[in-house]
N, C-alpha and C. Protein backbone atom coordinates (compact mmCIF):
# COMPACT_ATOMS: atom_id res chain seq x y z
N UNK A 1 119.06 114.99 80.62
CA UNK A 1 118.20 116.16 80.61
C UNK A 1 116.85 115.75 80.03
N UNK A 2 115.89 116.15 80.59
CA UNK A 2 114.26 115.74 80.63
C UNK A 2 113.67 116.81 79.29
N UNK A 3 112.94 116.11 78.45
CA UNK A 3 112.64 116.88 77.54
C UNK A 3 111.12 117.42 78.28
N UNK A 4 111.19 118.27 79.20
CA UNK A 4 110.30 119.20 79.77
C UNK A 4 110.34 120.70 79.59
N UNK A 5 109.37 121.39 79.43
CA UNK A 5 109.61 122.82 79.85
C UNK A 5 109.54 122.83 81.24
N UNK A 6 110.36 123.92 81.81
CA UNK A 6 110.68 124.18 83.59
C UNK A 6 109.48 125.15 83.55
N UNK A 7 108.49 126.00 83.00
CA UNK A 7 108.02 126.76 83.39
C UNK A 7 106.28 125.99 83.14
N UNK A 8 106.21 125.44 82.37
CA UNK A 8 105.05 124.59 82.43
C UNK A 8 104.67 123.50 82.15
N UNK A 9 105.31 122.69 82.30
CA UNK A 9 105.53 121.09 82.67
C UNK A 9 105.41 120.50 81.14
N UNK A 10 105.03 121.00 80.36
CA UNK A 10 104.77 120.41 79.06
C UNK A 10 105.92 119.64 78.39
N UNK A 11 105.61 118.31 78.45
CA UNK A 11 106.37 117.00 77.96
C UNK A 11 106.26 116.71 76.72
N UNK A 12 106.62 115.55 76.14
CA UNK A 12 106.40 114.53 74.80
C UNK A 12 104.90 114.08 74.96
N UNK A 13 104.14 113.92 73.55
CA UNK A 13 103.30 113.26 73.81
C UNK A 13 103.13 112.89 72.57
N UNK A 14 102.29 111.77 72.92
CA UNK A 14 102.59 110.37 71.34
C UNK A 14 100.94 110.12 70.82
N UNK A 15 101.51 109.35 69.99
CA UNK A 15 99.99 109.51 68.79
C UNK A 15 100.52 108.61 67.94
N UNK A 16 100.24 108.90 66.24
CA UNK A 16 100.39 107.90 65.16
C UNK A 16 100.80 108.89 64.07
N UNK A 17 101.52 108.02 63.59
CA UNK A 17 102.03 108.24 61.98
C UNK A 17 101.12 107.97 61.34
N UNK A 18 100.00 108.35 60.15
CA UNK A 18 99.36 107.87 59.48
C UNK A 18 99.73 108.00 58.15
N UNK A 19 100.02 107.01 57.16
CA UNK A 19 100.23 106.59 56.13
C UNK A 19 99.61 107.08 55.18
N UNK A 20 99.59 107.06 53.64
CA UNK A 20 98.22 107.39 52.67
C UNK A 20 96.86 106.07 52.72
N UNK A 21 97.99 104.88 53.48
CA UNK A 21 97.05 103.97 53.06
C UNK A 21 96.24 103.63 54.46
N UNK A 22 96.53 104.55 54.93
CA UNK A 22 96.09 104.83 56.82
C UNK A 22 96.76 103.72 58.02
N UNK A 23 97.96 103.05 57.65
CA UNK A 23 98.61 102.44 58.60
C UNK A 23 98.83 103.36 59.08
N UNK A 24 98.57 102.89 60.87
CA UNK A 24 99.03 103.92 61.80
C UNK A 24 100.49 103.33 62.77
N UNK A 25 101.38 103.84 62.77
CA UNK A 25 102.44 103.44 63.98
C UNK A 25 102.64 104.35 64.63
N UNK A 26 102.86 104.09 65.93
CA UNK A 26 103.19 104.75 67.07
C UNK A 26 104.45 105.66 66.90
N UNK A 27 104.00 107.30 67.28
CA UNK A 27 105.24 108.12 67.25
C UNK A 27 105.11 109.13 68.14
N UNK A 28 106.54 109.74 68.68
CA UNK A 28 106.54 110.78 70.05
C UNK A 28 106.60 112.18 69.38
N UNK A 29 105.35 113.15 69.75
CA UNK A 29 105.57 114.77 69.54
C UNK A 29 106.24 115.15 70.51
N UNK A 30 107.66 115.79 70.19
CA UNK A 30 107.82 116.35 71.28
C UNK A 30 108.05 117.86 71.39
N UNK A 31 108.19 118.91 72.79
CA UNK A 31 108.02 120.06 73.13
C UNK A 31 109.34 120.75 72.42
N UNK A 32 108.86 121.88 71.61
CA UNK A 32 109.95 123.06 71.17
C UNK A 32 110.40 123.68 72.20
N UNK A 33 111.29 123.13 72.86
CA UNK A 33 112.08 123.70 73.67
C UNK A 33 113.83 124.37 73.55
N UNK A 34 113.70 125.70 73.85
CA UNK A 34 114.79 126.41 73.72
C UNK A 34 115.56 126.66 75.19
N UNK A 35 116.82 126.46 75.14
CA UNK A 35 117.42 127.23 75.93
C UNK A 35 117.93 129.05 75.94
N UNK A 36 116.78 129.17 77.51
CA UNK A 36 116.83 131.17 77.08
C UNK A 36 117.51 131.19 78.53
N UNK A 37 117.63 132.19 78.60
CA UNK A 37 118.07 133.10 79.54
C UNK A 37 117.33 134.49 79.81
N UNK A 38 116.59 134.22 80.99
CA UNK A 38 115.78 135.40 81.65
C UNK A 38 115.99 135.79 82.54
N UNK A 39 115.52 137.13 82.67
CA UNK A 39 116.06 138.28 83.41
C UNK A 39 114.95 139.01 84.53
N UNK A 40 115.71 138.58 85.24
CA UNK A 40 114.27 138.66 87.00
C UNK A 40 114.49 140.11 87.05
N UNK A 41 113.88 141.03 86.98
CA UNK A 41 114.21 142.73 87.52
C UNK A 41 114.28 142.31 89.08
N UNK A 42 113.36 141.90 90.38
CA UNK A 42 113.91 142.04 91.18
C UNK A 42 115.20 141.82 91.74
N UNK A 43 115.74 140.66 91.23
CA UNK A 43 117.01 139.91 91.46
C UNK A 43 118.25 140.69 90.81
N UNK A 44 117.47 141.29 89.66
CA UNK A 44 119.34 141.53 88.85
C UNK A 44 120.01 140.29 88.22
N UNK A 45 119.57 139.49 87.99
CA UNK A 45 120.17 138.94 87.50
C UNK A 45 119.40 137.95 86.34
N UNK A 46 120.32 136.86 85.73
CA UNK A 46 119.54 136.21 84.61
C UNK A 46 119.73 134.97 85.01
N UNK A 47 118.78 134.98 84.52
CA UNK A 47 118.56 132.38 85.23
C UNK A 47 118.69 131.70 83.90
N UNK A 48 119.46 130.58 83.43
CA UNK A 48 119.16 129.81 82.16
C UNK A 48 118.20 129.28 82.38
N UNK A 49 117.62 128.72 81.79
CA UNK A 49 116.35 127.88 81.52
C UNK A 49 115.99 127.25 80.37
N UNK A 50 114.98 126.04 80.18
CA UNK A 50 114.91 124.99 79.23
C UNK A 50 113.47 124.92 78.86
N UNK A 51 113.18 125.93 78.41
CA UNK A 51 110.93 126.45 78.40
C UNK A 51 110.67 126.34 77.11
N UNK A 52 109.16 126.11 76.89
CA UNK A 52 109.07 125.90 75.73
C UNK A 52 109.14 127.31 74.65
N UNK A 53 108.50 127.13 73.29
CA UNK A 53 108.40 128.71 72.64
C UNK A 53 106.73 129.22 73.60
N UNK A 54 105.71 128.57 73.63
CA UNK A 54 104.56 128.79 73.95
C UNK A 54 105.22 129.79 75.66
N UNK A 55 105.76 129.10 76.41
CA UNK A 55 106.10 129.24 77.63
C UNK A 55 106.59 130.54 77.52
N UNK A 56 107.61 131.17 76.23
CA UNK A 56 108.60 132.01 76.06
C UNK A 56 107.44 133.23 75.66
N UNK A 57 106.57 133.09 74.99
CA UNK A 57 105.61 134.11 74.64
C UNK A 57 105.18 134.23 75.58
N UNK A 58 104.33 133.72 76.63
CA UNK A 58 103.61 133.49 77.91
C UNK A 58 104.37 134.76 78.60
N UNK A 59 105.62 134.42 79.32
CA UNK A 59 106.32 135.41 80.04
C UNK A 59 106.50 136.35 79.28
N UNK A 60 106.28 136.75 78.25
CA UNK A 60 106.57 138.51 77.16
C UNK A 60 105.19 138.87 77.99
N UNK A 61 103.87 138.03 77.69
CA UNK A 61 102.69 138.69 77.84
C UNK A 61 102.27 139.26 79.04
N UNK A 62 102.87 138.38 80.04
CA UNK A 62 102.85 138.51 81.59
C UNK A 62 103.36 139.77 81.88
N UNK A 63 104.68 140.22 81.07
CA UNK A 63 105.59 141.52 81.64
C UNK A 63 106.71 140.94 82.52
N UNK A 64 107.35 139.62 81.96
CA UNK A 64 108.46 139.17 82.62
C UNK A 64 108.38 137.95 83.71
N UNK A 65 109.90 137.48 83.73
CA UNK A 65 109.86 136.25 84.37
C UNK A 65 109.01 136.81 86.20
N UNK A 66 109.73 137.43 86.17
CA UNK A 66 108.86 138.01 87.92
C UNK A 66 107.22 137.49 88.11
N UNK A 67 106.54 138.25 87.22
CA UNK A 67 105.69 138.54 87.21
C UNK A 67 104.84 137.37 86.65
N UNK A 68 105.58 136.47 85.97
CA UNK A 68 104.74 135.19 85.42
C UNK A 68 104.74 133.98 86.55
N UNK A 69 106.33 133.87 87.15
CA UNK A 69 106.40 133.04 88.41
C UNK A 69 105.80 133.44 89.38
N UNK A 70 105.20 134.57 89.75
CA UNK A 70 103.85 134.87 90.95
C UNK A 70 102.46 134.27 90.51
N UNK A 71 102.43 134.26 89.01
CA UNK A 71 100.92 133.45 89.03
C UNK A 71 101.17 132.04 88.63
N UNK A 72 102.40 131.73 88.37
CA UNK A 72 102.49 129.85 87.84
C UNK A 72 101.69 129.55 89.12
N UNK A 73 101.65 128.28 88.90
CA UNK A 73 100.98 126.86 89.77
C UNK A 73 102.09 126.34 90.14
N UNK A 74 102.74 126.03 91.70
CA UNK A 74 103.95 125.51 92.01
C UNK A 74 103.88 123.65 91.40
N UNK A 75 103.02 122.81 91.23
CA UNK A 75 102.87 121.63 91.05
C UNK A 75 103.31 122.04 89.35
N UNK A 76 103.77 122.53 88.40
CA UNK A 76 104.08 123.00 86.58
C UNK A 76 105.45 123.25 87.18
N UNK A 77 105.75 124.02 88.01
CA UNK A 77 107.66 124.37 87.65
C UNK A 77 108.30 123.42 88.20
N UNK A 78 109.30 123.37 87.53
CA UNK A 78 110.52 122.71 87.95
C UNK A 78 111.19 123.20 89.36
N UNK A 79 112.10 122.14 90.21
CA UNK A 79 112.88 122.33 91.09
C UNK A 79 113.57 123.64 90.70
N UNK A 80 114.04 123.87 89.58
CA UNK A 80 115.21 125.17 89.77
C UNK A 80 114.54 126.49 89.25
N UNK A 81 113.16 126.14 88.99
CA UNK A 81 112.09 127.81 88.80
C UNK A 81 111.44 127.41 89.59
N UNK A 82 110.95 126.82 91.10
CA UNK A 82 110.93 127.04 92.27
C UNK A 82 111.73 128.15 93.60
N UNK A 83 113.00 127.24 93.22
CA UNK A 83 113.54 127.88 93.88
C UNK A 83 114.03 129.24 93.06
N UNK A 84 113.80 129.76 92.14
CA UNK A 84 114.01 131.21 91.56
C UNK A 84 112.65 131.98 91.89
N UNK A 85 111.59 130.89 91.94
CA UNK A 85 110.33 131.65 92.54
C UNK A 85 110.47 132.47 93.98
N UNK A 86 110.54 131.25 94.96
CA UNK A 86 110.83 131.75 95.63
C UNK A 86 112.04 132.87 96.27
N UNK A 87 113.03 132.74 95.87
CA UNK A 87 114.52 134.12 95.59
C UNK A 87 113.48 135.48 95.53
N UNK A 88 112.41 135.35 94.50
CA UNK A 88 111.61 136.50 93.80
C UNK A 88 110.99 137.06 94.94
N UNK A 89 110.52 136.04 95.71
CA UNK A 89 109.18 136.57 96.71
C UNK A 89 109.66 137.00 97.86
N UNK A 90 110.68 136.23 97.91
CA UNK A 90 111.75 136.51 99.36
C UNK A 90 112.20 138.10 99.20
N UNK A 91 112.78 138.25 97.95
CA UNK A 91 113.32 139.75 97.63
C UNK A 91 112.21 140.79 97.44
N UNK A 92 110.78 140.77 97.01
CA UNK A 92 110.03 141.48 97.17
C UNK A 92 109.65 141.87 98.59
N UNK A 93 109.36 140.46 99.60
CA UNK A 93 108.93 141.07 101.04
C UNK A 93 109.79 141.92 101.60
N UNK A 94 111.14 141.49 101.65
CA UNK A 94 112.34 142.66 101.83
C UNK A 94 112.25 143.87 101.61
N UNK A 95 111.60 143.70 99.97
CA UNK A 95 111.97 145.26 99.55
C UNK A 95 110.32 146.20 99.87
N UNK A 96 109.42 145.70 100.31
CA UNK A 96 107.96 145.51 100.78
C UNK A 96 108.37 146.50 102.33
N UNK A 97 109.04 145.99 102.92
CA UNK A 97 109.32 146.34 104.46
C UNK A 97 110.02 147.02 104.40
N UNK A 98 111.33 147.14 103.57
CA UNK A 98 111.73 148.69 103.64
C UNK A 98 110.97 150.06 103.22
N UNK A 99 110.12 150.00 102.17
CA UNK A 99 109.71 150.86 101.35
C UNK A 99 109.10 151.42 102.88
C-alpha cells in the first residue's frame, strides 16, 4: 500500500534533519493519512478510502465526496476514486434524464 492520498496525490517528501550543531541528514515527511469512509449521496452508499487530513477537510468544505470529485483534476485521483468518480456522473446523467 502506497503512502498516497487517493483524493490528491499528496506523497512523502524529504528534506533534512538538522542538528543544534546544523548537521543535516537526509529524512522522509510523510502524508497524515487516515483511513475514512465516505458517503456519496448520489450512490447510497460509502467507499473506504486512504486521504489525507487536509484532503478530509477539503471534502467537509466542498459539501461532500460528490461534490468534491466533480471538481478534482482526474491526473490527482487514484484508480479507485476514478472509478467512484465516474459511478457519480454516470448516476447523475440518469437521474438528469429522468427528472
Amino acid at each position: 500500500m502506497s503512502r498516497r492520498c487517493e483524493l490528491t496525490g499528496k506523497g512523502p517528501m524529504s528534506g533534512n534533519n538538522v542538528s543544534h550543531a546544523k548537521n543535516r541528514t537526509r529524512r522522509r515527511f510523510l502524508p497524515n493519512l487516515n483511513d475514512t469512509t465516505l458517503q456519496s449521496e448520489s450512490l447510497g452508499r460509502g467507499f473506504k478510502l486512504r486521504i489525507s487530513a487536509a484532503a478530509l477537510r477539503s471534502v467537509d468544505h466542498r459539501g461532500g465526496l460528490d461534490a468534491y470529485l466533480a471538481k478534482a483534476k482526474d491526473t490527482e485521483l487514484s484508480e479507485n476514486a476514478l472509478k467512484i468518480k465516474k459511478a457519480i456522473s454516470k448516476s447523475s446523467a440518469t437521474a438528469d434524464v429522468l427528472s
